[in-house]
N, C-alpha and C. Protein backbone atom coordinates (compact mmCIF):
# COMPACT_ATOMS: atom_id res chain seq x y z
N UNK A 1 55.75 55.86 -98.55
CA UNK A 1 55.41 55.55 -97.19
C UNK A 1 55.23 54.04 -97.06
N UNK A 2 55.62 53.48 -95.91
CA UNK A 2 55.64 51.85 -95.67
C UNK A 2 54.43 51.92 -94.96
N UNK A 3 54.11 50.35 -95.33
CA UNK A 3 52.52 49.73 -94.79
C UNK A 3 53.18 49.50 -93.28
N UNK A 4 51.95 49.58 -92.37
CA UNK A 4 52.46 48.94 -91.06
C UNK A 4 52.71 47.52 -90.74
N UNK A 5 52.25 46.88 -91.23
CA UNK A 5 52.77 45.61 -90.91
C UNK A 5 54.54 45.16 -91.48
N UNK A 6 55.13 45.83 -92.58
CA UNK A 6 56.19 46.04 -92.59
C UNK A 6 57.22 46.85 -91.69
N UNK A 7 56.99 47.87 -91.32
CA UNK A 7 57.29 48.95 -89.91
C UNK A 7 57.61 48.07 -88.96
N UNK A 8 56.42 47.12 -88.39
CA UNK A 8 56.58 46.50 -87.40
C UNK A 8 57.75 45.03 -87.48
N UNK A 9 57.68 44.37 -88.55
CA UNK A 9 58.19 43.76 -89.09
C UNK A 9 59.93 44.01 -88.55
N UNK A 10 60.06 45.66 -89.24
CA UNK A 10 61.57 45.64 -89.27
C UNK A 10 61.84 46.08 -88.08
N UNK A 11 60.95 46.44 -86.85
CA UNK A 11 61.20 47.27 -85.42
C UNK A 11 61.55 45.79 -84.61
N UNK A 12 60.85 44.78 -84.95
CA UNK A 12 61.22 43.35 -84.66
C UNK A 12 62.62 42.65 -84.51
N UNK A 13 62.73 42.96 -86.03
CA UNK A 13 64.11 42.26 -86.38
C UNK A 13 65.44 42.78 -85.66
N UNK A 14 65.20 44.31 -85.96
CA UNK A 14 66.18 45.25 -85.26
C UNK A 14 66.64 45.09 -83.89
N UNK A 15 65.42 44.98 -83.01
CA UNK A 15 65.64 44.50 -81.69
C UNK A 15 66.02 43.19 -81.28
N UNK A 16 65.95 42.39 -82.32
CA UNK A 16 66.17 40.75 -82.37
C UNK A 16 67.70 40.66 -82.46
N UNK A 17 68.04 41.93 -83.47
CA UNK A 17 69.45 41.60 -84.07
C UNK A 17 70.45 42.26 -82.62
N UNK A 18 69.98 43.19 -81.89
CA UNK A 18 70.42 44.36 -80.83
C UNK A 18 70.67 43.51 -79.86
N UNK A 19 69.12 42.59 -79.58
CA UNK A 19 69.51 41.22 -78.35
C UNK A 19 70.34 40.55 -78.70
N UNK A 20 71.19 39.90 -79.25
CA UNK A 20 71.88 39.12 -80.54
C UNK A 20 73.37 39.32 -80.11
N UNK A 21 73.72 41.21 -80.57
CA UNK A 21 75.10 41.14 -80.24
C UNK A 21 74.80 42.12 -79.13
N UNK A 22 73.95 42.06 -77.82
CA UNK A 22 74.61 41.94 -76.16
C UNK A 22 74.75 40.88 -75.35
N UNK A 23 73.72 39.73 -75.94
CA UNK A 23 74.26 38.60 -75.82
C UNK A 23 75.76 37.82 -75.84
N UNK A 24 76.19 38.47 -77.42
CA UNK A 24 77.38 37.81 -77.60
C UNK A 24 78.50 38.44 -77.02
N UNK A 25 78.48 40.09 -76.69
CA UNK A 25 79.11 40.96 -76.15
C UNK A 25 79.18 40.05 -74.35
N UNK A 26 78.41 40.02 -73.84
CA UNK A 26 77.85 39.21 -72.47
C UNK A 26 78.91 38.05 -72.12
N UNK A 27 78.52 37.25 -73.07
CA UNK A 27 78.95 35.89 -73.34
C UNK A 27 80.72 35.44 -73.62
N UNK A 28 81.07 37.18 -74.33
CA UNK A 28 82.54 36.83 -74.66
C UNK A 28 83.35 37.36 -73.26
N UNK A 29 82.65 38.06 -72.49
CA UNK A 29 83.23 39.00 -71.42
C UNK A 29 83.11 37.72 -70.20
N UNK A 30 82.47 36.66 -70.07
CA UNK A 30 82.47 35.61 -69.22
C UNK A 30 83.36 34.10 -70.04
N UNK A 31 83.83 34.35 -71.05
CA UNK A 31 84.68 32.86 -71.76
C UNK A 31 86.64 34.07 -71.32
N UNK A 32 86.02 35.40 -71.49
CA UNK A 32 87.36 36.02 -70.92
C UNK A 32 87.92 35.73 -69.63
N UNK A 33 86.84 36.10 -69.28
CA UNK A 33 87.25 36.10 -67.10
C UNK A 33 87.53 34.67 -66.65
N UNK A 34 87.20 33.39 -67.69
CA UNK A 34 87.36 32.65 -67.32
C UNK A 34 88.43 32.23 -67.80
N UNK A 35 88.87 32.25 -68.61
CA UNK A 35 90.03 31.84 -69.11
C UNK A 35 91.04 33.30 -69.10
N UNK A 36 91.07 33.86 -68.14
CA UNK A 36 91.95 34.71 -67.04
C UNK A 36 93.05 34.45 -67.01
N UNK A 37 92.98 33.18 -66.33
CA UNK A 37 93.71 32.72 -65.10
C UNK A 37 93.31 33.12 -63.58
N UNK A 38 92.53 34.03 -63.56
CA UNK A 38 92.39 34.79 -62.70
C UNK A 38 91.78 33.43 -61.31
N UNK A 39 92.78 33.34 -60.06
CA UNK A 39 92.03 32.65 -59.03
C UNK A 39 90.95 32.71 -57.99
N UNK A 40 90.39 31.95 -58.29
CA UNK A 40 88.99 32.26 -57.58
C UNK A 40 89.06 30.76 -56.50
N UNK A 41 88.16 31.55 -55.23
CA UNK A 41 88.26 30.47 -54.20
C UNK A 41 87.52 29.12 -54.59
N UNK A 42 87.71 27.50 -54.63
CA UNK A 42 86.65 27.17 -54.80
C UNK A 42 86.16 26.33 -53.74
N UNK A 43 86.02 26.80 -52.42
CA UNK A 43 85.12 27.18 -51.96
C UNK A 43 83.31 26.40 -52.19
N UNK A 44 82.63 25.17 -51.89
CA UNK A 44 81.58 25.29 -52.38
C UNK A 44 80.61 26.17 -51.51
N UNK A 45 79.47 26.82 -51.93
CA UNK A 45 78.78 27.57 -51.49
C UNK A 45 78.13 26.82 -50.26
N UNK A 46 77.87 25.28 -50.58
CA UNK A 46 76.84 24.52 -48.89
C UNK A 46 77.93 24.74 -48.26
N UNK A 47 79.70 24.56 -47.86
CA UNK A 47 80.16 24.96 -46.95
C UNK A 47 80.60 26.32 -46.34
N UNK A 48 80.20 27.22 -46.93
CA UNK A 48 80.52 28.53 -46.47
C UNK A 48 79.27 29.92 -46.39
N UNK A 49 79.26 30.40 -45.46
CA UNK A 49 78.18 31.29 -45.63
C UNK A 49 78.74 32.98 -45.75
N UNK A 50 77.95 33.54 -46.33
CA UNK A 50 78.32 34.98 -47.20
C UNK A 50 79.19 36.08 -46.03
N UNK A 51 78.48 36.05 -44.43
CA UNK A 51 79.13 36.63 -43.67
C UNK A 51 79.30 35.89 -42.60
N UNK A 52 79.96 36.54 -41.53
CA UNK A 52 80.44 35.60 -40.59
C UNK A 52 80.21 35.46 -39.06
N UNK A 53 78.59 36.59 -39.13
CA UNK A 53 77.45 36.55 -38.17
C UNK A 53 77.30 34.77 -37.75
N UNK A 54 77.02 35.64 -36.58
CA UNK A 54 75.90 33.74 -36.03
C UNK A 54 74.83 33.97 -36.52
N UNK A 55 73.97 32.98 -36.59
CA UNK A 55 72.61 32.58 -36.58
C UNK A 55 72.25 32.79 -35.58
N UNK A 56 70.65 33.34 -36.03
CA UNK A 56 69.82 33.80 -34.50
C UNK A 56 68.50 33.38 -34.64
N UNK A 57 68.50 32.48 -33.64
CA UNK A 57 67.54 31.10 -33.99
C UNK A 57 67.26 31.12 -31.89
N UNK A 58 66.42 30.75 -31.90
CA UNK A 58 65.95 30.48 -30.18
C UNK A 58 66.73 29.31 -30.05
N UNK A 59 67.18 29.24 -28.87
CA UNK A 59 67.52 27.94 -28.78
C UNK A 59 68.69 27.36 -29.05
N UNK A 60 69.46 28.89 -29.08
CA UNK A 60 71.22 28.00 -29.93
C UNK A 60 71.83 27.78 -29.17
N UNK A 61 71.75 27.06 -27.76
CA UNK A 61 72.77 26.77 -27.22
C UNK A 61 72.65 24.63 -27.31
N UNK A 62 73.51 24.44 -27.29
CA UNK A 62 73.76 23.07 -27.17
C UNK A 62 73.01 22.35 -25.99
N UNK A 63 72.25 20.94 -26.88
CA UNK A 63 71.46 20.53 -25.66
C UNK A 63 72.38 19.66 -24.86
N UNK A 64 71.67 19.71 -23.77
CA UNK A 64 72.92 18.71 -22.70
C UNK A 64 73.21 17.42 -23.02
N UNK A 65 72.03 16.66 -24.04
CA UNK A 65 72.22 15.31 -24.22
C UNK A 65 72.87 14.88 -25.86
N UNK A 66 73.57 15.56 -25.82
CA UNK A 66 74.21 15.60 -27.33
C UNK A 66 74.80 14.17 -27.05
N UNK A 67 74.53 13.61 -28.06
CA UNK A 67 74.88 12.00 -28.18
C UNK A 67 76.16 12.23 -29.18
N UNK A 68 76.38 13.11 -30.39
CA UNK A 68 77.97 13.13 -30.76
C UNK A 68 78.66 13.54 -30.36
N UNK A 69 78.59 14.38 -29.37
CA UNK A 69 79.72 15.38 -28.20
C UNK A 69 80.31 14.46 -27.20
N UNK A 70 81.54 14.77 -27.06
CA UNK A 70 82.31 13.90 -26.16
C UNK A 70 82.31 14.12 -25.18
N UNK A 71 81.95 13.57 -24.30
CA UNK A 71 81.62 13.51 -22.72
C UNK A 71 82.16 14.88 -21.97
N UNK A 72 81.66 15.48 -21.29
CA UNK A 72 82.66 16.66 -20.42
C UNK A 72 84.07 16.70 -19.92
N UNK A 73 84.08 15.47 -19.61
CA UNK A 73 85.29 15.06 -18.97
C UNK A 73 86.64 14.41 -19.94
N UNK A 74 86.30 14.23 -21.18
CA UNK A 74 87.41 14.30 -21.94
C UNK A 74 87.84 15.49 -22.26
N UNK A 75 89.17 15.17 -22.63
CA UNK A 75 89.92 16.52 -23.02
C UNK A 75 90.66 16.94 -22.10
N UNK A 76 91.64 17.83 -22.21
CA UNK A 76 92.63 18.87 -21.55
C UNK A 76 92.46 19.30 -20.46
N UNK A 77 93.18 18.66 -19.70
CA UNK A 77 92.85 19.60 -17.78
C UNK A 77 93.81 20.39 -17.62
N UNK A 78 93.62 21.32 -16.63
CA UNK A 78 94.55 22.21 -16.86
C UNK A 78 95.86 22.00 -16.09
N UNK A 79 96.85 22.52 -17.04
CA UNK A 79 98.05 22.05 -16.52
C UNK A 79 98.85 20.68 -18.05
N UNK A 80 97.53 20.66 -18.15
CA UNK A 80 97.84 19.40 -19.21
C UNK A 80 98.39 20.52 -21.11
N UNK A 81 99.06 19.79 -21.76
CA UNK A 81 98.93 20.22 -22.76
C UNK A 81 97.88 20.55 -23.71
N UNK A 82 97.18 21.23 -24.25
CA UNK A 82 96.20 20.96 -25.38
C UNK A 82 96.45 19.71 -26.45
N UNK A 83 95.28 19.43 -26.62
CA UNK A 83 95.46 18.94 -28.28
C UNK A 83 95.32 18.96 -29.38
N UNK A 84 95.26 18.73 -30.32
CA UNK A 84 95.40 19.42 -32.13
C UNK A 84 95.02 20.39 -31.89
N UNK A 85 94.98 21.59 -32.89
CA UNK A 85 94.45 22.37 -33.68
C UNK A 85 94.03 22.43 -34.81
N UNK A 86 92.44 22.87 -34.91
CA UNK A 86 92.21 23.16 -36.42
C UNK A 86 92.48 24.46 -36.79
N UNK A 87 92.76 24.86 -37.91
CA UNK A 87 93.30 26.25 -38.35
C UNK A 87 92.73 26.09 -39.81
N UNK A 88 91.23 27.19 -39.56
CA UNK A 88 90.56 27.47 -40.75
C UNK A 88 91.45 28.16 -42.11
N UNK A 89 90.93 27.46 -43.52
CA UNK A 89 91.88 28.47 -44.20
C UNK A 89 90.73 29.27 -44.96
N UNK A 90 89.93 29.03 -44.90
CA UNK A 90 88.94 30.33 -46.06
C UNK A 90 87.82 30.62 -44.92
N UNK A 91 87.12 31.77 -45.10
CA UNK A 91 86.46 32.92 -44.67
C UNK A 91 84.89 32.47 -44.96
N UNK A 92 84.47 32.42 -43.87
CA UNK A 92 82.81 32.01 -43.89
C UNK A 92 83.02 30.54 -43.92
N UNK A 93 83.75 29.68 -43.22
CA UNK A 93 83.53 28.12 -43.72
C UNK A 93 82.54 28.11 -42.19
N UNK A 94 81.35 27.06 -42.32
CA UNK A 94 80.57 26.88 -41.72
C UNK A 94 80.81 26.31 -40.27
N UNK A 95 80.37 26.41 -39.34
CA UNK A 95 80.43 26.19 -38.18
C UNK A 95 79.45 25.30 -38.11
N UNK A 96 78.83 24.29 -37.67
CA UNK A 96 77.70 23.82 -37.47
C UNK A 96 77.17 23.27 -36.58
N UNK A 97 76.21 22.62 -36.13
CA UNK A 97 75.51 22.36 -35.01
C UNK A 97 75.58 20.55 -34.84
N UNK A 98 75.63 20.48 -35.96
CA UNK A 98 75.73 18.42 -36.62
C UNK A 98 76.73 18.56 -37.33
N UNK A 99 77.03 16.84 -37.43
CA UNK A 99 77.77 16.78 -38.86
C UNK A 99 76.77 16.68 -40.04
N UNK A 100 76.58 17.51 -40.57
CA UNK A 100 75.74 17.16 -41.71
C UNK A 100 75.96 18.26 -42.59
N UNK A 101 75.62 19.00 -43.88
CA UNK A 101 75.67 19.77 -44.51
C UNK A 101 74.48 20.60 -44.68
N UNK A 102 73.36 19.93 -44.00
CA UNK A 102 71.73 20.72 -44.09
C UNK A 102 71.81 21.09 -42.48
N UNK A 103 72.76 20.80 -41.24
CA UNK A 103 72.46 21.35 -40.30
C UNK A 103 73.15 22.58 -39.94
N UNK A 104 71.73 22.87 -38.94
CA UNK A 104 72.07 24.77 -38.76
C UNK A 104 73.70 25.17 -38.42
N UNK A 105 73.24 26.67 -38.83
CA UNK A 105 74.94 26.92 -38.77
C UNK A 105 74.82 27.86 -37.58
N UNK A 106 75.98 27.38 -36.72
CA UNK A 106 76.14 28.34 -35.40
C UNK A 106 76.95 29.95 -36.13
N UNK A 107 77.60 29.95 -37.02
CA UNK A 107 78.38 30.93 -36.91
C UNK A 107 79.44 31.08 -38.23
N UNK A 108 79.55 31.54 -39.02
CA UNK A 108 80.61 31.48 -40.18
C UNK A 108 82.08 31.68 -39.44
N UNK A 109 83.14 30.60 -39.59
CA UNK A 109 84.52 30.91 -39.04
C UNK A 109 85.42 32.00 -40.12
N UNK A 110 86.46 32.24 -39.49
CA UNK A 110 87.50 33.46 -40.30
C UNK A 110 89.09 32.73 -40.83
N UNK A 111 89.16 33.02 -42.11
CA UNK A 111 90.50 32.40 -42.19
C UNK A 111 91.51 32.63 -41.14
N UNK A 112 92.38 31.92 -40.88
CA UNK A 112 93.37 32.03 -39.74
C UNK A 112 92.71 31.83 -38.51
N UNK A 113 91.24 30.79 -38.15
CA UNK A 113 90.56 30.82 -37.12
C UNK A 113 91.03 29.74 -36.58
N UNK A 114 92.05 29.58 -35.02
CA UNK A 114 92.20 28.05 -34.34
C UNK A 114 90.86 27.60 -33.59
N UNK A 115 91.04 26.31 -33.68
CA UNK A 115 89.79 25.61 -32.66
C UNK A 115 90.63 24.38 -32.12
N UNK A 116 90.23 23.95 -31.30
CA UNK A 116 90.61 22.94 -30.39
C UNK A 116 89.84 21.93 -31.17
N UNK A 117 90.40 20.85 -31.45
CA UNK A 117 90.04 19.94 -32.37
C UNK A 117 89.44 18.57 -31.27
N UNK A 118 88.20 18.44 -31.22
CA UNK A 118 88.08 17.44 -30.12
C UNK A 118 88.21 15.62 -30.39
N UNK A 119 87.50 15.99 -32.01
CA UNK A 119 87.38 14.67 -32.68
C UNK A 119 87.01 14.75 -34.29
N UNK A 120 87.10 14.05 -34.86
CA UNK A 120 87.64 13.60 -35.97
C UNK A 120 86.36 12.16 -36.10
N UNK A 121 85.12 12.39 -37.42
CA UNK A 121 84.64 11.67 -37.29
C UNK A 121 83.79 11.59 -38.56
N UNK A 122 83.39 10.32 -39.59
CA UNK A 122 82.78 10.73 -41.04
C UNK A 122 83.25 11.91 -41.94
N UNK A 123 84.43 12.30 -41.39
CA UNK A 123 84.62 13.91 -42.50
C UNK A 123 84.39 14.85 -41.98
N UNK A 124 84.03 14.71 -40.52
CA UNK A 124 83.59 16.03 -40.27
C UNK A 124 84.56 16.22 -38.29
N UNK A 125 85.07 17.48 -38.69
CA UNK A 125 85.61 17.67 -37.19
C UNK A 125 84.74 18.22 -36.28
N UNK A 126 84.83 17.63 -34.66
CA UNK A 126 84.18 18.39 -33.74
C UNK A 126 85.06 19.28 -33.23
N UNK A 127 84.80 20.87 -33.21
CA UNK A 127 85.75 21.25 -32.20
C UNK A 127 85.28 22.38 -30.81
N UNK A 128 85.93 23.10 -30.66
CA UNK A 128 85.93 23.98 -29.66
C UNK A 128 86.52 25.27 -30.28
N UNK A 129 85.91 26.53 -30.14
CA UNK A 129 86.25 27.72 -30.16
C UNK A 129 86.34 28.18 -29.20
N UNK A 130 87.35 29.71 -29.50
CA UNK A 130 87.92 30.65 -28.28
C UNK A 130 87.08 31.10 -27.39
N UNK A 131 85.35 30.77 -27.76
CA UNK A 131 84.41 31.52 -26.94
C UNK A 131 84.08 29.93 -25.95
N UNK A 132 84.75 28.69 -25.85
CA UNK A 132 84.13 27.31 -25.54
C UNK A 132 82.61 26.69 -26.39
N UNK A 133 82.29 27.54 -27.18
CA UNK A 133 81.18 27.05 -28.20
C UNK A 133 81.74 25.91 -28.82
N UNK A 134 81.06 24.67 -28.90
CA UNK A 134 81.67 23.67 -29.43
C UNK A 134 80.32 23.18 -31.26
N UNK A 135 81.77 22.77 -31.94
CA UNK A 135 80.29 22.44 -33.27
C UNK A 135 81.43 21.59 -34.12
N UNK A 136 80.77 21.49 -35.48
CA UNK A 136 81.19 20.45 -36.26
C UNK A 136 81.74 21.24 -37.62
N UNK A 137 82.93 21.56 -38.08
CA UNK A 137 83.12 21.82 -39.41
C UNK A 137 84.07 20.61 -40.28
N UNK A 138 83.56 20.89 -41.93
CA UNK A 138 83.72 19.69 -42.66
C UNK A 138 85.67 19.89 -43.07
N UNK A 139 85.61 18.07 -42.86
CA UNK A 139 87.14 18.40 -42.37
C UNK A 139 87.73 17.67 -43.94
N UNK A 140 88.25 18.65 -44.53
CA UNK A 140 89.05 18.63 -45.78
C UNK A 140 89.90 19.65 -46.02
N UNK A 141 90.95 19.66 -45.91
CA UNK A 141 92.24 20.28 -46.07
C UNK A 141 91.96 21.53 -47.27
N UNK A 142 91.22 21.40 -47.86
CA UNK A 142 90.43 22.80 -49.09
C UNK A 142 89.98 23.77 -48.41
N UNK A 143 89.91 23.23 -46.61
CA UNK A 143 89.21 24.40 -46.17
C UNK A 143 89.63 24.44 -44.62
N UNK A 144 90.71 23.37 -44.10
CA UNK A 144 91.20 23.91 -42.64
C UNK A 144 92.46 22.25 -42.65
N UNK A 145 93.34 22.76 -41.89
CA UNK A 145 94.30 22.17 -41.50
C UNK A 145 94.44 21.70 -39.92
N UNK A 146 94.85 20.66 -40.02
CA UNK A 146 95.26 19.95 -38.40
C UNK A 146 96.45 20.36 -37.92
N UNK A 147 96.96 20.87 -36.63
CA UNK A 147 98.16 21.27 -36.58
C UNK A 147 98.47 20.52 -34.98
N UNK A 148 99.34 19.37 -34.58
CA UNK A 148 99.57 18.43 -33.64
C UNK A 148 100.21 19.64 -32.52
């Protein structure tokens, strides 16, 4: 019969050795998936949100004195042609309220989403959606295209 402090000893090790290889089991199943090939969006997570709900926040409509919004009276009268288009290419890219990357998000856009492109400014486009909601998404070709 074994002393207990040996018992315990080897109930130790056993479980030491068990954590050991699911670890390495773990570890080889993520050096696999990655070296796949397999494509994954990349997408960073501050520009895109998980679904493609608005935010519901008091207060989401645009204040009248928006100092980066372009005056009412620019833009397209009718009869007139439009101008650019943005044409989202990935799913959940952020809509926003500013140009900034910490400001609120009106709404996650949908790949294949047009907007009326109003302006072009620091990296970041102002535009117009199909509903006339106007906001700011970050303008890099990884994640929407200009179309004249």
């Amino acid at each position: 019969m074994r002393d207990v402090p040996t018992d315990r000893l080897l109930r130790a090790v056993g479980a030491l050795l068990l954590l050991a290889v699911v670890l390495a089991y773990a570890l080889g199943a993520v050096a696999r998936y990655r070296s796949s090939g397999v494509e994954r969006p990349s997408v960073p997570a501050a520009e895109t949100t998980s679904s493609a709900a608005p935010e519901d926040d008091a207060g989401a409509d645009e204040p009248d004195d928006d100092e980066d919004a372009p005056d009412e009276g620019e833009g397209s009268e009718e009869g007139e042609e439009s101008g650019p288009t943005v044409v989202v290419k990935v799913d959940g890219l952020n809509f926003r309220r500013e140009p900034d990357k910490n400001a609120s998000v009106i709404r996650g856009l949908s790949s294949g989403e047009r907007l009326e492109l109003l302006k072009t400014e620091g990296g970041w486009h102002y535009a117009e959606d199909s509903d006339g909601e106007k906001g700011w998404l970050y303008a890099s070709e990884q994640y929407s295209t200009v179309e004249e």
